[in-house]
C-alpha atoms as a PDB file:
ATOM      1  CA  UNK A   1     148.583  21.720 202.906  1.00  0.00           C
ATOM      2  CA  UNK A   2     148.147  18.206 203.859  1.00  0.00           C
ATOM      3  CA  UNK A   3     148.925  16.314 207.646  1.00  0.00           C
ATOM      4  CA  UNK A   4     149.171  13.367 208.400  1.00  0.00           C
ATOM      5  CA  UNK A   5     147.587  12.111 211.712  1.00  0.00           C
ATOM      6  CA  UNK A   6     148.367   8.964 212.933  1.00  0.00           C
ATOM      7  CA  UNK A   7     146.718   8.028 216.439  1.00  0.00           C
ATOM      8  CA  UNK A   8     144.679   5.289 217.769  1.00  0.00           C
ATOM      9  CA  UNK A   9     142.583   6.981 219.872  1.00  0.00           C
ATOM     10  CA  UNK A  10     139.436   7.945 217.644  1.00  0.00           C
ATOM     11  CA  UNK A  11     138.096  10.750 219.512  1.00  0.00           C
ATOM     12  CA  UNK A  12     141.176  12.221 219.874  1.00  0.00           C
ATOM     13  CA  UNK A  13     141.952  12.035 215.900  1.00  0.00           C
ATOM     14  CA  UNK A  14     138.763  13.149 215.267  1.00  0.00           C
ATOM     15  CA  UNK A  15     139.134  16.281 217.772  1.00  0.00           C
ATOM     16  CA  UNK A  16     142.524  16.821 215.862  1.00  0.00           C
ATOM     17  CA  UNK A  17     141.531  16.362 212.503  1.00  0.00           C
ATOM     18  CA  UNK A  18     138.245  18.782 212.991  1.00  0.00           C
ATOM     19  CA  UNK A  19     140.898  21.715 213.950  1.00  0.00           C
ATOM     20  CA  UNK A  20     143.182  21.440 211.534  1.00  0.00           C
ATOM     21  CA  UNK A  21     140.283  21.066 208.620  1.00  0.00           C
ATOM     22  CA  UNK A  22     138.927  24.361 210.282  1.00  0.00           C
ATOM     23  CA  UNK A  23     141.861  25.968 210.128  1.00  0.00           C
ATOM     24  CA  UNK A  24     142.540  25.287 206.078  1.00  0.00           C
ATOM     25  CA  UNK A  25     144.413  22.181 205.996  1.00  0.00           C
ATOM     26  CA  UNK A  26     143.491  18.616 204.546  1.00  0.00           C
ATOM     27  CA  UNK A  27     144.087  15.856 206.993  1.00  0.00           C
ATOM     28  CA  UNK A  28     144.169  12.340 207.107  1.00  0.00           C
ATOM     29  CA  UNK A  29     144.350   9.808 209.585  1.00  0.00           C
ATOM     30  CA  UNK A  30     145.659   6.436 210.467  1.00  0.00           C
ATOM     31  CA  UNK A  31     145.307   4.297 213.431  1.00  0.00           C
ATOM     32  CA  UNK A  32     147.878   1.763 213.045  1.00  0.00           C
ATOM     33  CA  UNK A  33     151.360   2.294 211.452  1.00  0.00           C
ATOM     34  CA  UNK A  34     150.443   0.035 208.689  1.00  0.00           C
ATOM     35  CA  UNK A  35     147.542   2.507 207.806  1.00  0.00           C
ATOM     36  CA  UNK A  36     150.386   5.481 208.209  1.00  0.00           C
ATOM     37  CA  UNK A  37     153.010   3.370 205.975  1.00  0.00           C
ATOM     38  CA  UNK A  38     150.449   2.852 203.169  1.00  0.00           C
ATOM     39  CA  UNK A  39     148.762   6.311 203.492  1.00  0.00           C
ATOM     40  CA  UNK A  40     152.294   7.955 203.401  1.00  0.00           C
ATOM     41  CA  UNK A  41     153.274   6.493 200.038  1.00  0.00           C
ATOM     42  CA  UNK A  42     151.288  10.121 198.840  1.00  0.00           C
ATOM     43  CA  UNK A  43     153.128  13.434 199.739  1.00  0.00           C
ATOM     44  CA  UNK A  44     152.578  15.247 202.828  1.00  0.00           C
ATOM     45  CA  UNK A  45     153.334  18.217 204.629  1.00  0.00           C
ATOM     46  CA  UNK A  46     153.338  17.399 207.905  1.00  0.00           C
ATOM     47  CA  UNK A  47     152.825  14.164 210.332  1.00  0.00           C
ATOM     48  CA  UNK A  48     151.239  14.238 213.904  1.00  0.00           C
ATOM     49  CA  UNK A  49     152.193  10.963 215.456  1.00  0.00           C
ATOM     50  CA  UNK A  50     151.271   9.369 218.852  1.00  0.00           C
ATOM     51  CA  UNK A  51     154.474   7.035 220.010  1.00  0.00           C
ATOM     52  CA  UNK A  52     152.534   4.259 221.625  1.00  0.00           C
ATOM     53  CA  UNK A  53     150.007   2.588 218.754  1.00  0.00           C
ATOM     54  CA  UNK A  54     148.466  -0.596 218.317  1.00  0.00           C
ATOM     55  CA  UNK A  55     151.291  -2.366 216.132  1.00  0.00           C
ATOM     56  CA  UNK A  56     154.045  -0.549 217.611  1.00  0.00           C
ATOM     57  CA  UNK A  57     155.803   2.537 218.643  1.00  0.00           C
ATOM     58  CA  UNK A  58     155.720   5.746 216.389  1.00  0.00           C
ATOM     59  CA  UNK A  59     159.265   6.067 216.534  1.00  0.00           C
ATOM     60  CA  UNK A  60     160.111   3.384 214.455  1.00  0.00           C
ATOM     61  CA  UNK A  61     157.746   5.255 211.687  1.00  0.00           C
ATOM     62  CA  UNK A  62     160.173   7.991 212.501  1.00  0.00           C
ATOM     63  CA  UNK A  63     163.450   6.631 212.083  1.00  0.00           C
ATOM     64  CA  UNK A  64     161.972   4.390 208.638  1.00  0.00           C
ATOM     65  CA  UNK A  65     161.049   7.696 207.120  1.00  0.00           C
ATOM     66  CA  UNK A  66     164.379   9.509 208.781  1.00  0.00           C
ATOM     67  CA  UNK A  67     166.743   6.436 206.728  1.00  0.00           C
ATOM     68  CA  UNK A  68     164.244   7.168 203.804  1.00  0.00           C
ATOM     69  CA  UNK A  69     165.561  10.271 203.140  1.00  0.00           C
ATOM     70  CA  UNK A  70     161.810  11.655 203.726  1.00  0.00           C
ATOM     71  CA  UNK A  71     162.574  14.675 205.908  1.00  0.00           C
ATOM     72  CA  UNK A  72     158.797  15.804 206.172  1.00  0.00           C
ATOM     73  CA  UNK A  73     158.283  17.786 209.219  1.00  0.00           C
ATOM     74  CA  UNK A  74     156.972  15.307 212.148  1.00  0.00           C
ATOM     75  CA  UNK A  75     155.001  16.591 215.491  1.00  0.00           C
ATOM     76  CA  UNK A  76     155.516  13.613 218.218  1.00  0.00           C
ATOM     77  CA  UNK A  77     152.358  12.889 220.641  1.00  0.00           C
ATOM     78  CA  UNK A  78     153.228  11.055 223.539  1.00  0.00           C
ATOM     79  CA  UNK A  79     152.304  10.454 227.361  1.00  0.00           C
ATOM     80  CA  UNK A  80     155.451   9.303 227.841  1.00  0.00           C
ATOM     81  CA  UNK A  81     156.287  13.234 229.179  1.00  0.00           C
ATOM     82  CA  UNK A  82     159.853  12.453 231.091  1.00  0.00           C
ATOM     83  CA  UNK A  83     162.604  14.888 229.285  1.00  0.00           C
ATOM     84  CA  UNK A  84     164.772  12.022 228.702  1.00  0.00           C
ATOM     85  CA  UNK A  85     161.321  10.163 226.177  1.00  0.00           C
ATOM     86  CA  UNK A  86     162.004  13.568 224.260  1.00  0.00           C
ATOM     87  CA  UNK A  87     165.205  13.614 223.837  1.00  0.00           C
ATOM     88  CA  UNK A  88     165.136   9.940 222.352  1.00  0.00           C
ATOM     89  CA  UNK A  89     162.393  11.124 219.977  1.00  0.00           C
ATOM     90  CA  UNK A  90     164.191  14.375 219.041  1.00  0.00           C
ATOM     91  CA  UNK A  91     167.308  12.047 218.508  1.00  0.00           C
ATOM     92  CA  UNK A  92     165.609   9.753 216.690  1.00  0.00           C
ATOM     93  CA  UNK A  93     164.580  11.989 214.059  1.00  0.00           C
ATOM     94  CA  UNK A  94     161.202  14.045 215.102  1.00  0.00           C
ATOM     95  CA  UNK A  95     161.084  17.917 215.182  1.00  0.00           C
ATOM     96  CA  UNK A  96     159.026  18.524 217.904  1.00  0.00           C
ATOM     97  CA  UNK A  97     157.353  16.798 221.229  1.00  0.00           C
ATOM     98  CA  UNK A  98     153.927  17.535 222.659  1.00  0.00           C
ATOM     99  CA  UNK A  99     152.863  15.414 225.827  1.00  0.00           C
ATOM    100  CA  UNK A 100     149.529  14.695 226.351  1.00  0.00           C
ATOM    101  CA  UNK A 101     147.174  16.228 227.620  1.00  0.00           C
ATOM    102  CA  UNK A 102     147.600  19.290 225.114  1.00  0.00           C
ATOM    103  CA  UNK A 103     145.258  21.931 224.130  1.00  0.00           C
ATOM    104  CA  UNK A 104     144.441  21.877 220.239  1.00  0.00           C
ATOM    105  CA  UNK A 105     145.558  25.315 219.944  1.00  0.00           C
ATOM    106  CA  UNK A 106     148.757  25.017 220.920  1.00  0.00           C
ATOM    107  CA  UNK A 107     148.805  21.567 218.641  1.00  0.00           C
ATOM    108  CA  UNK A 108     148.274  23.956 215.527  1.00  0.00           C
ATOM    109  CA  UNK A 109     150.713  26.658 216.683  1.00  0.00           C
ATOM    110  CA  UNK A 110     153.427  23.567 216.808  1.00  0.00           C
ATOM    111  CA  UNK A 111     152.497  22.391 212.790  1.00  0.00           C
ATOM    112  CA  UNK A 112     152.372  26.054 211.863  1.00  0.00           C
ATOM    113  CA  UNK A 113     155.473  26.864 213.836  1.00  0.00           C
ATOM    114  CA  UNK A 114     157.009  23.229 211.638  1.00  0.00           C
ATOM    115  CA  UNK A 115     155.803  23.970 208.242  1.00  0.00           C
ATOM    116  CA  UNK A 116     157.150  27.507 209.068  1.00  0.00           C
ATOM    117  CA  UNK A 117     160.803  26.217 209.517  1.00  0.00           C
ATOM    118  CA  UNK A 118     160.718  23.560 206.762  1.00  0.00           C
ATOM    119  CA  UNK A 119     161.554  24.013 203.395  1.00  0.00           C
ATOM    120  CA  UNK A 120     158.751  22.065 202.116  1.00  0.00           C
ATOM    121  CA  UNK A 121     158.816  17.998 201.718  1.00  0.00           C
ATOM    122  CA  UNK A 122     158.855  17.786 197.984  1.00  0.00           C
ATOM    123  CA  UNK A 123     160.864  20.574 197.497  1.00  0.00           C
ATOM    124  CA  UNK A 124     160.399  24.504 196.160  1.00  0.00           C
ATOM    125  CA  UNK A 125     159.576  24.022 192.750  1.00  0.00           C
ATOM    126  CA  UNK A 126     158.186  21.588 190.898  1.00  0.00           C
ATOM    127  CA  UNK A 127     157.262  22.015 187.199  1.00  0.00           C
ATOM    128  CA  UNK A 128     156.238  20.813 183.618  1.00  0.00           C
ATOM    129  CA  UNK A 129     156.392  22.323 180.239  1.00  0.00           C
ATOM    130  CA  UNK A 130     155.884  26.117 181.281  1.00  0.00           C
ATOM    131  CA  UNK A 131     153.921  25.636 184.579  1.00  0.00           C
ATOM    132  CA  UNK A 132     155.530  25.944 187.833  1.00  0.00           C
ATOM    133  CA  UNK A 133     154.272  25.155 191.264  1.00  0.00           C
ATOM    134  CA  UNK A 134     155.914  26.858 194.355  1.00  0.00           C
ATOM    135  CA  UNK A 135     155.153  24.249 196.705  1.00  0.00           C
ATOM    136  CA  UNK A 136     155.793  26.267 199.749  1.00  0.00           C
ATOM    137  CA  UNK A 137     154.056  29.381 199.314  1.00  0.00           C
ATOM    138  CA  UNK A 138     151.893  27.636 196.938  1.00  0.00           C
ATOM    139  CA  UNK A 139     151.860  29.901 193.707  1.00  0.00           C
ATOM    140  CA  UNK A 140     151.526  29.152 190.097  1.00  0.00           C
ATOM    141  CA  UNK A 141     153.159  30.670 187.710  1.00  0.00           C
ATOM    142  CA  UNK A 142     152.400  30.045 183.750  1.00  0.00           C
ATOM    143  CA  UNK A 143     154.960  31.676 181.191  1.00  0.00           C
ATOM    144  CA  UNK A 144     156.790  33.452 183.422  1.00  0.00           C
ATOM    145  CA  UNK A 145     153.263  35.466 185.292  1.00  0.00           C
ATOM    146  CA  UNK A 146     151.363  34.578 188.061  1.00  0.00           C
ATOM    147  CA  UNK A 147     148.318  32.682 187.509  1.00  0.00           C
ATOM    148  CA  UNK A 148     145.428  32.581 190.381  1.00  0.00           C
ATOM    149  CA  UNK A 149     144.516  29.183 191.487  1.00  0.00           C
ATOM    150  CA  UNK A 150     142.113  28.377 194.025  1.00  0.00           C
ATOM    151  CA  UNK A 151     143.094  25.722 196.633  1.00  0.00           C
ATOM    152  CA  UNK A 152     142.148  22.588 195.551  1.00  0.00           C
ATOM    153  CA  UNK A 153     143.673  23.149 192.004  1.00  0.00           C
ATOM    154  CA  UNK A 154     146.504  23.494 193.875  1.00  0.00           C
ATOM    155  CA  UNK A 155     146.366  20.372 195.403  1.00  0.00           C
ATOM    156  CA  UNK A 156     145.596  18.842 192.117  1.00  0.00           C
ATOM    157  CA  UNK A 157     147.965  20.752 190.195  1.00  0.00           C
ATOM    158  CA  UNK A 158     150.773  19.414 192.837  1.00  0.00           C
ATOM    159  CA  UNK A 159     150.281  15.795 192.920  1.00  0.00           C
ATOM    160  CA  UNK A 160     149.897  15.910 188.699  1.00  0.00           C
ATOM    161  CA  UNK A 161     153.534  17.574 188.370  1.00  0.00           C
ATOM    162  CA  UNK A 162     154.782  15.272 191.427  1.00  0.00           C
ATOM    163  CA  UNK A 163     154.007  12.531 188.366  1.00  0.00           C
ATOM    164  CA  UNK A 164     154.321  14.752 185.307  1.00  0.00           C
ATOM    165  CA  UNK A 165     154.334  12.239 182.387  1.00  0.00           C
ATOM    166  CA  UNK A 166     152.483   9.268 184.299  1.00  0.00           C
ATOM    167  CA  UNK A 167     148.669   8.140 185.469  1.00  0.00           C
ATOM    168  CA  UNK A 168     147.800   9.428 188.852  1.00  0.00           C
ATOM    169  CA  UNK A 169     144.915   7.492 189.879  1.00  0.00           C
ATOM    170  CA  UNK A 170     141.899   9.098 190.871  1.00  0.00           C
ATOM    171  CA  UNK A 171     141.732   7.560 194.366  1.00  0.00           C
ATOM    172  CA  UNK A 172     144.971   9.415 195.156  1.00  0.00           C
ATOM    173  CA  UNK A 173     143.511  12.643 193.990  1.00  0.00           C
ATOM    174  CA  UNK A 174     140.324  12.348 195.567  1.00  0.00           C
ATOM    175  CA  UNK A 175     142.539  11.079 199.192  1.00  0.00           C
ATOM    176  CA  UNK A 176     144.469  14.574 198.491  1.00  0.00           C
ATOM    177  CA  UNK A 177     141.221  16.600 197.823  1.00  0.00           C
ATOM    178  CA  UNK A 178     139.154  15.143 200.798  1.00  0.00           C
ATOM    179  CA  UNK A 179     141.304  13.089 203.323  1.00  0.00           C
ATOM    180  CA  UNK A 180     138.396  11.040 205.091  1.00  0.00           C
ATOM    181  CA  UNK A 181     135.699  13.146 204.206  1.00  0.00           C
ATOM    182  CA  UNK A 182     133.082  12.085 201.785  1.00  0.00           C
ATOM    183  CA  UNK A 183     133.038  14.147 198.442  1.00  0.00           C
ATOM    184  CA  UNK A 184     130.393  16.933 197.622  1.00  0.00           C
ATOM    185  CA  UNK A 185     129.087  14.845 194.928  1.00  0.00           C
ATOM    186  CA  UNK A 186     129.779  11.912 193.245  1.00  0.00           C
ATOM    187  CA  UNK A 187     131.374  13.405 190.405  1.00  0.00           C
ATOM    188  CA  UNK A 188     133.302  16.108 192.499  1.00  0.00           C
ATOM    189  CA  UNK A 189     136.533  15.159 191.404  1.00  0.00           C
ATOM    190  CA  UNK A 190     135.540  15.359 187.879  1.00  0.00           C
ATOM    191  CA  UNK A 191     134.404  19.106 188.455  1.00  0.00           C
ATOM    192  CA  UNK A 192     137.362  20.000 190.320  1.00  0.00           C
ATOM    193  CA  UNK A 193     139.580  18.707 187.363  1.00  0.00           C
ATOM    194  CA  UNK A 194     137.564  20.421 185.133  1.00  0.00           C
ATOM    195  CA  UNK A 195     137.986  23.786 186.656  1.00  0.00           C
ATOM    196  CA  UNK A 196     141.847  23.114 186.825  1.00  0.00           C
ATOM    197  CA  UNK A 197     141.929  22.152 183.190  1.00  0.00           C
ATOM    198  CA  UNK A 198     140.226  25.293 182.384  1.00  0.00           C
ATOM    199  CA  UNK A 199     142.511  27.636 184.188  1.00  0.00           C
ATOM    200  CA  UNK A 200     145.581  26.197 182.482  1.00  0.00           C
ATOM    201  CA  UNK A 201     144.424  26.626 179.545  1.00  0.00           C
ATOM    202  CA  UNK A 202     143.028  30.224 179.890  1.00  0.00           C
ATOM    203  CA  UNK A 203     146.814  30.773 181.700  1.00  0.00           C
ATOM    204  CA  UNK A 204     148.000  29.508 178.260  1.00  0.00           C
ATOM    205  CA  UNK A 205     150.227  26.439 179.572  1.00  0.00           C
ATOM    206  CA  UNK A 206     151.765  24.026 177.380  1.00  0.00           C
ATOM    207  CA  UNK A 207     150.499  20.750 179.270  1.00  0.00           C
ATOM    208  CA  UNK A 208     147.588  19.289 178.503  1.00  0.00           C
ATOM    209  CA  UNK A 209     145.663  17.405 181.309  1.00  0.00           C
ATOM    210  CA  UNK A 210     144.181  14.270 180.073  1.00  0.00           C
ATOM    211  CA  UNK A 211     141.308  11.992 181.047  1.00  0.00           C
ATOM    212  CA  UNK A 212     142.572   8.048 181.311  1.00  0.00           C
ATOM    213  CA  UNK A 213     138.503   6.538 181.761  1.00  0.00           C
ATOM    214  CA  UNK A 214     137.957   4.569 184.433  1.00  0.00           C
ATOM    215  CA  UNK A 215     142.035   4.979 185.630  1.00  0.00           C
ATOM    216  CA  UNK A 216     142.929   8.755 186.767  1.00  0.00           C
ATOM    217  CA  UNK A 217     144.414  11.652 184.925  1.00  0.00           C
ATOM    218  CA  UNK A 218     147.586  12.407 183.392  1.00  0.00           C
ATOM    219  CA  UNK A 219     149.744  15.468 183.314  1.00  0.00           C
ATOM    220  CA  UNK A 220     151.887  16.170 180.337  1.00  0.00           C
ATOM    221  CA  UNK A 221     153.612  18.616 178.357  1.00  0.00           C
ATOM    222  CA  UNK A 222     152.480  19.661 174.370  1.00  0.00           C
ATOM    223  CA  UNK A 223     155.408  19.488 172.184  1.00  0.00           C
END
């Protein structure tokens, strides 16, 4: 699952985004809400958010996402600790409240205890041809069975049927795959889409996963 982190204070990011990789989730971070707003036209799971940031105050990132429709789960940060600071977040559209200081542990045990409650940001299923992706409990299915799919297929497999039938650049796969993080390899990306194009096709699916050179990869079904 991917999170969104979105605070200023580069130790602190880097202290947050070092737990949550450990713990098996890809994160990304911004320091500025400009950062957030362009990183945030991908998908994501979950967003940690500090309130007081260089170019304004998180809640406004809130409440833009809130009108949006965009009801992804969203953990506030803030020093601002007085009860009445978290009941204007809470009212203005976040989930949850955390003033700092805070341990880390308790910070995952809030975006586990969110992702638990929500019903998943792109909704349940999403699907092409016969493949289906339950994006909360994140299982494929193929024809009606099961197929096994490792993580990161996963995450490739999602943001393809996000845009089932269009490009999907491969920048926005390899942000998905890696967050900050520098790839294994140069050509990582190409061996991860590799493995996923061999799985659907050993799963027998009726999409076929095709190479645009130089632009990304496209997702569609075989008639």
């Amino acid at each position: 699952m991917r999170i969104l982190v979105i605070e200023d204070e580069k130790s602190l990011a880097g202290f947050i985004e070092q737990t949550l990789r450990q713990h098996g989730f890809a994160a990304s971070v911004a320091g500025t809400l400009r950062e957030a707003r362009e990183l945030l036209k991908m998908p994501f799971d979950a967003v940690i958010s500090d309130r007081r940031l260089p170019d304004g105050d998180g809640l406004d990132l809130v409440r833009e996402l809130r009108a949006a429709g965009n009801g992804v789960p969203i953990l506030m940060l803030t020093a601002l600790g007085l009860p009445k600071e978290r009941v204007i977040g809470l009212e203005a559209g976040a989930d949850d409240y955390l003033p700092k200081p805070f341990s880390l542990f308790e910070l995952l045990a809030r975006v586990k205890a969110l992702l638990r409650r929500s019903s998943g940001p792109a909704g349940m299923i999403l699907e092409a041809g016969n493949v289906k992706l339950d994006t909360l409990h994140e299982t494929v299915m193929v024809a009606g069975k099961t197929a096994a799919f490792g993580k990161r297929e996963v995450v490739l497999l999602r943001h393809l049927l996000q845009r089932a039938g269009q490009v999907v650049g491969k920048d926005v796969l390899e942000q998905a795959l890696y967050g900050e993080s520098k790839p294994e390899s140069r050509n990582a990306l190409e061996v991860a889409v590799h493995r996923l194009r061999k799985l659907l096709v050993g799963a027998k699916a009726n999409v076929a996963l095709v190479t645009i050179r130089g632009i990304g990869y496209l997702l569609e079904e075989q008639k």
